[in-house]
C-alpha atoms as a PDB file:
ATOM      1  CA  UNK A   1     -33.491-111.430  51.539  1.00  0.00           C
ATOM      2  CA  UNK A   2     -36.426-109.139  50.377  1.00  0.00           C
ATOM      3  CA  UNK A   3     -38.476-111.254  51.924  1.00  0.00           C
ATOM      4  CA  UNK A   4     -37.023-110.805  55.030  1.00  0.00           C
ATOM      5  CA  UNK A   5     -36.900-107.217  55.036  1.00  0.00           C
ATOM      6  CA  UNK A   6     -40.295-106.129  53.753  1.00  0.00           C
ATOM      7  CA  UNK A   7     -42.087-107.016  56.972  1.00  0.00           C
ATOM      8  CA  UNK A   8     -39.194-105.096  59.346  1.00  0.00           C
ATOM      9  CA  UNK A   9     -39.424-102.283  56.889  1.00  0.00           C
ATOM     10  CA  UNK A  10     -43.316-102.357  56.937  1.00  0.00           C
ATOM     11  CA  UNK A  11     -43.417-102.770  61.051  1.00  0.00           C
ATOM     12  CA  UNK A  12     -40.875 -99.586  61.261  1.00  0.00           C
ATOM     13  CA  UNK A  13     -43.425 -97.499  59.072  1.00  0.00           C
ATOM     14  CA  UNK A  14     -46.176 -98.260  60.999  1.00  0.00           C
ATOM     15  CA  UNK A  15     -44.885 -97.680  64.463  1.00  0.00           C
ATOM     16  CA  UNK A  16     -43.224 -94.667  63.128  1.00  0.00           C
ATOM     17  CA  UNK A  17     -46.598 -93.305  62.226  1.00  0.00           C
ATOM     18  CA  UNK A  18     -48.436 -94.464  65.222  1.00  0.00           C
ATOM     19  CA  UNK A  19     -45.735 -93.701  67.994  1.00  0.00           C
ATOM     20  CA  UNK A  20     -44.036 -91.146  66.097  1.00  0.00           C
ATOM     21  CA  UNK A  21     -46.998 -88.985  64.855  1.00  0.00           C
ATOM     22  CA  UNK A  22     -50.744 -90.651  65.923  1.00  0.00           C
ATOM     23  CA  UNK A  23     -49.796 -91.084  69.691  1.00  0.00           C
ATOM     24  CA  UNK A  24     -47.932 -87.673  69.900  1.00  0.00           C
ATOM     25  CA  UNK A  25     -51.319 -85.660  68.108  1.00  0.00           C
ATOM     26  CA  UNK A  26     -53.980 -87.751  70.066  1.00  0.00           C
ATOM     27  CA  UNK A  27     -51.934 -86.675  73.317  1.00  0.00           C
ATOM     28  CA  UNK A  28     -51.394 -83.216  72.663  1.00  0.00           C
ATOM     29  CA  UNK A  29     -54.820 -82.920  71.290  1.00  0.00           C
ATOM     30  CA  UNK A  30     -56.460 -84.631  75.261  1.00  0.00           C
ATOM     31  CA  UNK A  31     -53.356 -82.620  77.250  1.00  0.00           C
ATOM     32  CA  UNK A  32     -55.569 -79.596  74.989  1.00  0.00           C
ATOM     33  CA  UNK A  33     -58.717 -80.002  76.557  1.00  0.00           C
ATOM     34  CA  UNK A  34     -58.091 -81.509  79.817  1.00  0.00           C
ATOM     35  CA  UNK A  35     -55.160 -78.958  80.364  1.00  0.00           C
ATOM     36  CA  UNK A  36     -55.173 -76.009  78.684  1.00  0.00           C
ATOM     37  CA  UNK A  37     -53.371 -73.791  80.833  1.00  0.00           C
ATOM     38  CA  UNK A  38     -50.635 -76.230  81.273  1.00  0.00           C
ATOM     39  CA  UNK A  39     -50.520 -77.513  77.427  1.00  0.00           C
ATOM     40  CA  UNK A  40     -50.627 -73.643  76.261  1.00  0.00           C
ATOM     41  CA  UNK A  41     -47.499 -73.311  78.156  1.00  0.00           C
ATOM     42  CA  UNK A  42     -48.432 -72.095  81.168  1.00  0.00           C
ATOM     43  CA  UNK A  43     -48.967 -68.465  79.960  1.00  0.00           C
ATOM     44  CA  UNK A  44     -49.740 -65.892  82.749  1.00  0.00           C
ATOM     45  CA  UNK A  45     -51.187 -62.973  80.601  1.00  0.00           C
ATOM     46  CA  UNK A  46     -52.094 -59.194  81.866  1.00  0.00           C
ATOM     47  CA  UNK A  47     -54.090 -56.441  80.132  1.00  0.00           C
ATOM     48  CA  UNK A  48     -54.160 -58.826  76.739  1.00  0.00           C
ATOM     49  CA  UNK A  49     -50.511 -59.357  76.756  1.00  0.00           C
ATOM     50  CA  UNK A  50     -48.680 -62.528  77.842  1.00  0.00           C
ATOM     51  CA  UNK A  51     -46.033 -61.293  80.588  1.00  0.00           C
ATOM     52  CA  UNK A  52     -44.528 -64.541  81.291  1.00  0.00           C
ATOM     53  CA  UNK A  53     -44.615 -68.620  81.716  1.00  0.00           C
ATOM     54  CA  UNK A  54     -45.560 -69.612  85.836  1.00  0.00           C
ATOM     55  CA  UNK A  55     -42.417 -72.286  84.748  1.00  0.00           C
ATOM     56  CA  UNK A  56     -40.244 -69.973  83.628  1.00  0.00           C
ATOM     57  CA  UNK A  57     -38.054 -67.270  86.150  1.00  0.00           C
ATOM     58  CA  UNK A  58     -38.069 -63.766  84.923  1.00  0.00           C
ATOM     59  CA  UNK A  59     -35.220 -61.123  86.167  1.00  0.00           C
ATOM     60  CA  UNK A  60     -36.711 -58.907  88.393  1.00  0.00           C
ATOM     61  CA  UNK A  61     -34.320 -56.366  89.230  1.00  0.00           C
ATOM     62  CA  UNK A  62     -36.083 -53.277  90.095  1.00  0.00           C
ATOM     63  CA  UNK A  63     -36.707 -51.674  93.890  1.00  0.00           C
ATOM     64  CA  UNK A  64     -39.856 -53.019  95.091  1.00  0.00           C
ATOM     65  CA  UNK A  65     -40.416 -56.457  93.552  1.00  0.00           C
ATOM     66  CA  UNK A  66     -39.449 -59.489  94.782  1.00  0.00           C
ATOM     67  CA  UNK A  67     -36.203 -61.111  93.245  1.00  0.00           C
ATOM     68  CA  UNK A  68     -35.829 -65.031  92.434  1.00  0.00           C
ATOM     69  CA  UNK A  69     -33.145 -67.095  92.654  1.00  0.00           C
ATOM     70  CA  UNK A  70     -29.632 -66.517  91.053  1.00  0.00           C
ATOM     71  CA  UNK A  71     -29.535 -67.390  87.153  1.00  0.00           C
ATOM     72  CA  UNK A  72     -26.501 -69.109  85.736  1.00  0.00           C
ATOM     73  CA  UNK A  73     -28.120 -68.803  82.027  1.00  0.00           C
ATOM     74  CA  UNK A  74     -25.613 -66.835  79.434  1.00  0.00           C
ATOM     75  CA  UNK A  75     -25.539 -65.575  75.473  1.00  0.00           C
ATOM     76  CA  UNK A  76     -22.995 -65.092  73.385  1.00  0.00           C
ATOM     77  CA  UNK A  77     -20.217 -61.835  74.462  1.00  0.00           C
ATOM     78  CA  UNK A  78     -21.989 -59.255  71.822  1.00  0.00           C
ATOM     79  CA  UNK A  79     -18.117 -58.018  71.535  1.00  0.00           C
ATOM     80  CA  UNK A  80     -16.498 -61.955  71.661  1.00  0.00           C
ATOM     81  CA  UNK A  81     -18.371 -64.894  70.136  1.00  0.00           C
ATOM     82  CA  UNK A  82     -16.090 -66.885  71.484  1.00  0.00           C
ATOM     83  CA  UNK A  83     -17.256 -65.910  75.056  1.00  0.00           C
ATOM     84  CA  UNK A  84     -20.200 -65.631  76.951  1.00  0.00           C
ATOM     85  CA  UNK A  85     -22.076 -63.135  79.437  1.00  0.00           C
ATOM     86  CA  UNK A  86     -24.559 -63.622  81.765  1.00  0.00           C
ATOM     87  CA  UNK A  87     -27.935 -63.443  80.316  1.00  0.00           C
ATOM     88  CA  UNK A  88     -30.926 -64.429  83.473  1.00  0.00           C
ATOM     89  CA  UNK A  89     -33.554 -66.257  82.937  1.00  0.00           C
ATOM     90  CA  UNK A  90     -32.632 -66.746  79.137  1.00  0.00           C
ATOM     91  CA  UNK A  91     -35.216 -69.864  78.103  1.00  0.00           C
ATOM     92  CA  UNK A  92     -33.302 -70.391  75.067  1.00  0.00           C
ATOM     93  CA  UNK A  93     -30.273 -71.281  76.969  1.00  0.00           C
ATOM     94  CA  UNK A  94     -31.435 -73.180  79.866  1.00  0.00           C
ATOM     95  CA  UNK A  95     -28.081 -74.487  81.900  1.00  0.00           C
ATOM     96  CA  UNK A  96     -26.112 -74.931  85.384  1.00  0.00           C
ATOM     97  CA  UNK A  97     -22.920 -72.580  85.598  1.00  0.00           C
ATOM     98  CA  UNK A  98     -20.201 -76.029  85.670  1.00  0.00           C
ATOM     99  CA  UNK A  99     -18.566 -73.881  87.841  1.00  0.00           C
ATOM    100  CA  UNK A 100     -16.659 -75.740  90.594  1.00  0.00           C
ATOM    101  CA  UNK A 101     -16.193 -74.664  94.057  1.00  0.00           C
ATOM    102  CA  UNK A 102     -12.857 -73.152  93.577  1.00  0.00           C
ATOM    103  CA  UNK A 103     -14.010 -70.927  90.901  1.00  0.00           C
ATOM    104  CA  UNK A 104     -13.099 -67.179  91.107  1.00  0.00           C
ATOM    105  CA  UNK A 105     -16.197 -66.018  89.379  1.00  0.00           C
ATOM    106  CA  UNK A 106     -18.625 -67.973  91.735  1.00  0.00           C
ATOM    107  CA  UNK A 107     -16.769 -67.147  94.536  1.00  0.00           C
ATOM    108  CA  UNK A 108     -16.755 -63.204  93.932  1.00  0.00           C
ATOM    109  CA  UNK A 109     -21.202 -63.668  92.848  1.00  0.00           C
ATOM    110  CA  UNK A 110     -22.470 -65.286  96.080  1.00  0.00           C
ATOM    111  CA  UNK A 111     -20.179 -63.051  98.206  1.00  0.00           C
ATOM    112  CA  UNK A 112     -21.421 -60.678  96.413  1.00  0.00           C
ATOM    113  CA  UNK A 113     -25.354 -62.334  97.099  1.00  0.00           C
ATOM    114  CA  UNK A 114     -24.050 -62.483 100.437  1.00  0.00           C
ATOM    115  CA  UNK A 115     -23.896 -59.176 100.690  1.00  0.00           C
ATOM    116  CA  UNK A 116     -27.543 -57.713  99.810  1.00  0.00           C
ATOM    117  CA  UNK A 117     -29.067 -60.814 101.248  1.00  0.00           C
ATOM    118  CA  UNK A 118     -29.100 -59.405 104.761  1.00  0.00           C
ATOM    119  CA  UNK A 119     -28.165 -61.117 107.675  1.00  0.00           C
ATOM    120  CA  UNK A 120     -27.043 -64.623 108.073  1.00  0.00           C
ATOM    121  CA  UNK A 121     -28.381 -67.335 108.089  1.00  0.00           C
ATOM    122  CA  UNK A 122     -28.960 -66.616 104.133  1.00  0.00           C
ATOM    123  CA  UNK A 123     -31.353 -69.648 102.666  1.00  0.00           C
ATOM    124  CA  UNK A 124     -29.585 -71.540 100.573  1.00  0.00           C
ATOM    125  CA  UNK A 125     -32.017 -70.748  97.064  1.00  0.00           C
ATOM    126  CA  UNK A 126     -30.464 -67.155  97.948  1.00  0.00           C
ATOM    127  CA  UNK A 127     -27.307 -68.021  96.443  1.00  0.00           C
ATOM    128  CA  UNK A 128     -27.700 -70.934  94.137  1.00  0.00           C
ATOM    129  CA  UNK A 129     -28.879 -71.609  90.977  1.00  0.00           C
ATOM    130  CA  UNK A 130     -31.060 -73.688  89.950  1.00  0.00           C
ATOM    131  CA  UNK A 131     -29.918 -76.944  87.710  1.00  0.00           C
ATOM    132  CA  UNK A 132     -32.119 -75.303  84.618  1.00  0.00           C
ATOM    133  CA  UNK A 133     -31.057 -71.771  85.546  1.00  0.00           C
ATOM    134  CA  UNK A 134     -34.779 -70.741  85.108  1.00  0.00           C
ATOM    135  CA  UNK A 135     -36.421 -71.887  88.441  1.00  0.00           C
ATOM    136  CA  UNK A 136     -39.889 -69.454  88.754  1.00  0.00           C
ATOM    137  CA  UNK A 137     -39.862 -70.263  92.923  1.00  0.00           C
ATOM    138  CA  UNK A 138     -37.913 -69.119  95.971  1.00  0.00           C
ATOM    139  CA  UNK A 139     -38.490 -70.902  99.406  1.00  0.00           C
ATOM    140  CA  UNK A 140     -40.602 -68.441 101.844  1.00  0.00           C
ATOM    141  CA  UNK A 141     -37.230 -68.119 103.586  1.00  0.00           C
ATOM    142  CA  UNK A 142     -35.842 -66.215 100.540  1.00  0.00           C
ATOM    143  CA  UNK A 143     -39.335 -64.132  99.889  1.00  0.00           C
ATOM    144  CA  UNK A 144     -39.389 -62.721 104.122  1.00  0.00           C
ATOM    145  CA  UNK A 145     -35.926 -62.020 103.739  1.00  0.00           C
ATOM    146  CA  UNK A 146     -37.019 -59.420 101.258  1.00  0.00           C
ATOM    147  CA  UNK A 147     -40.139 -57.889 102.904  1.00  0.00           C
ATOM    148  CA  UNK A 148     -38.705 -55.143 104.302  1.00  0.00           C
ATOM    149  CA  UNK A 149     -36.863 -54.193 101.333  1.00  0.00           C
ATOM    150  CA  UNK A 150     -40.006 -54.458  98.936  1.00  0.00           C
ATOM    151  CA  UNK A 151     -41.997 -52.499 101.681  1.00  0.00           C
ATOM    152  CA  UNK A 152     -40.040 -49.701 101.931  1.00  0.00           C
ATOM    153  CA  UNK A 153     -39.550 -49.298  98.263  1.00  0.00           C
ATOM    154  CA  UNK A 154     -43.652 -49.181  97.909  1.00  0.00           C
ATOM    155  CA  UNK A 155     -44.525 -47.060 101.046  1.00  0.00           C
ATOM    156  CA  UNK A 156     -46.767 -49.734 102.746  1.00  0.00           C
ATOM    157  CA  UNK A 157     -46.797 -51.714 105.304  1.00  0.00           C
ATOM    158  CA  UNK A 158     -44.278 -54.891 106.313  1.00  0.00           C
ATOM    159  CA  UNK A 159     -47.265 -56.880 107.148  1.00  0.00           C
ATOM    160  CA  UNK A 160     -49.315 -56.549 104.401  1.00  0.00           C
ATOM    161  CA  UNK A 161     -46.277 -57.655 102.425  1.00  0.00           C
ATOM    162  CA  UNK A 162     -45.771 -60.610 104.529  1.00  0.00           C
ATOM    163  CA  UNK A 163     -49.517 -61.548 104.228  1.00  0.00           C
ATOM    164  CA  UNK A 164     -48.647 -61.928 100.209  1.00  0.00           C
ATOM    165  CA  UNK A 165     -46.196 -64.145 100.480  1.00  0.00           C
ATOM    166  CA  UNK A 166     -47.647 -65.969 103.171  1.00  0.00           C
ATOM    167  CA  UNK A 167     -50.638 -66.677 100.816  1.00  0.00           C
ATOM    168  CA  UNK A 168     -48.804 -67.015  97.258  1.00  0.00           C
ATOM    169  CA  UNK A 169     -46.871 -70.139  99.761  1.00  0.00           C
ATOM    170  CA  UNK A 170     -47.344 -73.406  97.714  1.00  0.00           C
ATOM    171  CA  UNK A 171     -47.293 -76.630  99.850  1.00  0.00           C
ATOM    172  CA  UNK A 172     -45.370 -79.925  98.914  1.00  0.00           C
ATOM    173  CA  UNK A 173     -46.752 -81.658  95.625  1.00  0.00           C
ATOM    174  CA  UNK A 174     -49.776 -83.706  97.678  1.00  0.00           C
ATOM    175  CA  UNK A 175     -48.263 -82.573 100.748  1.00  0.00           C
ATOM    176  CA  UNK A 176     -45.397 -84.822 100.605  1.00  0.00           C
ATOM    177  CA  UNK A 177     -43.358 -84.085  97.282  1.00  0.00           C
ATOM    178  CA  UNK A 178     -40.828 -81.035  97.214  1.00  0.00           C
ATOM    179  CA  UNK A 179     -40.345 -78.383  99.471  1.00  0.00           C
ATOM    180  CA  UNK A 180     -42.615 -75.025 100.232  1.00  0.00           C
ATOM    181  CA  UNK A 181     -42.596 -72.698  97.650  1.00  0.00           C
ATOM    182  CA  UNK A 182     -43.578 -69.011  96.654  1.00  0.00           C
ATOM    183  CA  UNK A 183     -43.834 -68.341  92.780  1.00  0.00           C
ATOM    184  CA  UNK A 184     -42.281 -64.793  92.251  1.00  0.00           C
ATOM    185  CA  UNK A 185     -44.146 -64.012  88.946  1.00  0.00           C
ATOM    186  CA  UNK A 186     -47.208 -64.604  90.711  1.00  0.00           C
ATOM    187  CA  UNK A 187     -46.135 -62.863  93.966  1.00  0.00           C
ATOM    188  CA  UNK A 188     -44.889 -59.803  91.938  1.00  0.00           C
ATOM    189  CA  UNK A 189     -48.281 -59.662  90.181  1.00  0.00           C
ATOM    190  CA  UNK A 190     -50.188 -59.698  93.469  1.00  0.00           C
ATOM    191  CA  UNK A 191     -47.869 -56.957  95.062  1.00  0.00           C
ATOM    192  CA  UNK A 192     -48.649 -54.726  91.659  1.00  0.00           C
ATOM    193  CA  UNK A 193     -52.465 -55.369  92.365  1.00  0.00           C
ATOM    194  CA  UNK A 194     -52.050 -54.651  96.489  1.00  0.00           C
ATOM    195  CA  UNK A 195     -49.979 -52.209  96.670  1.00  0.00           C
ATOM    196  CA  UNK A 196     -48.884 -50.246  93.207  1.00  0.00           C
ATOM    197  CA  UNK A 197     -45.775 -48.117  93.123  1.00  0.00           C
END
């Protein structure tokens, strides 16, 4: 019986090793130098500090930035662990609401959406959530919608605003793939650079 299993036990060592540790090093090691950007994470840094992931949403709630798409990400009810509250753009806790179409509380959040999203037709990235809950791009529907608004708020002008997004406007994965896209983190940093508060 020995027999037997010494060379199973000796094949699941060494493919342990080699697919478990030697191909996952050697990989991260080549993603390292071909890819840095992407296998540091992404980072987007400003001033020396890091201010964000480009693959990560961030909750931008103040006048005069650009907003992303809902969040359905929570953390545990500081009063009730047993509950949760809505927590957007939380990393650590990256999930889709569950909630059905009859739901009360989704109901009452896109009507509320609905309501500072301006006239219909609203796009639909205006009121959904992403599968993740941490989705870093709006369609260029969703960023015009909120020229005006972001214009305004910074004193300048409604074109100059829509010349941002028009540029921060990523095209289909080789033209094909995916849908347009603006990234907000990125937009938001360009506004800050063209036209500071």
């Amino acid at each position: 019986m020995i027999v037997h299993l010494r060379p199973a036990f000796a094949m699941l060592l060494l493919f342990t090793l080699l697919t478990g540790l030697a191909l996952p090093v050697a990989l991260t090691g080549i993603a390292g130098v071909v890819f840095p950007f992407q296998a540091g994470g992404s980072l987007v840094w400003r001033d020396g500090k890091i201010i964000g992931s480009a693959l990560i949403g961030q909750n931008f709630a103040r006048e005069g930035y650009f907003r992303p798409r809902p969040s359905a990400t929570t953390a545990a009810d500081p009063a009730d662990d047993s509950k949760t509250v809505p927590a957007p753009y939380r990393a650590d806790s990256s999930n889709a609401s569950n909630l059905g179409p009859t739901s009360k509380a989704l109901i009452e959040r896109v009507q509320a959406d609905i309501a500072t999203a301006g006239p219909a037709p609203v796009p639909a990235d205006a009121l959904t959530t992403s599968a993740s809950g941490l989705d870093p791009h709006i369609s260029p529907q969703a960023a015009l919608r909120q020229v005006a608004r972001i214009a305004a708020a910074r004193g300048v002008a409604e074109d100059r605003v829509r010349e941002l997004v028009t540029h921060h406007t990523e095209a289909p994965l080789l033209g094909f793939i995916g849908m347009p896209r603006v990234n907000v983190l990125a937009l938001n940093l360009a506004l800050d650079t063209a036209a500071p508060r």
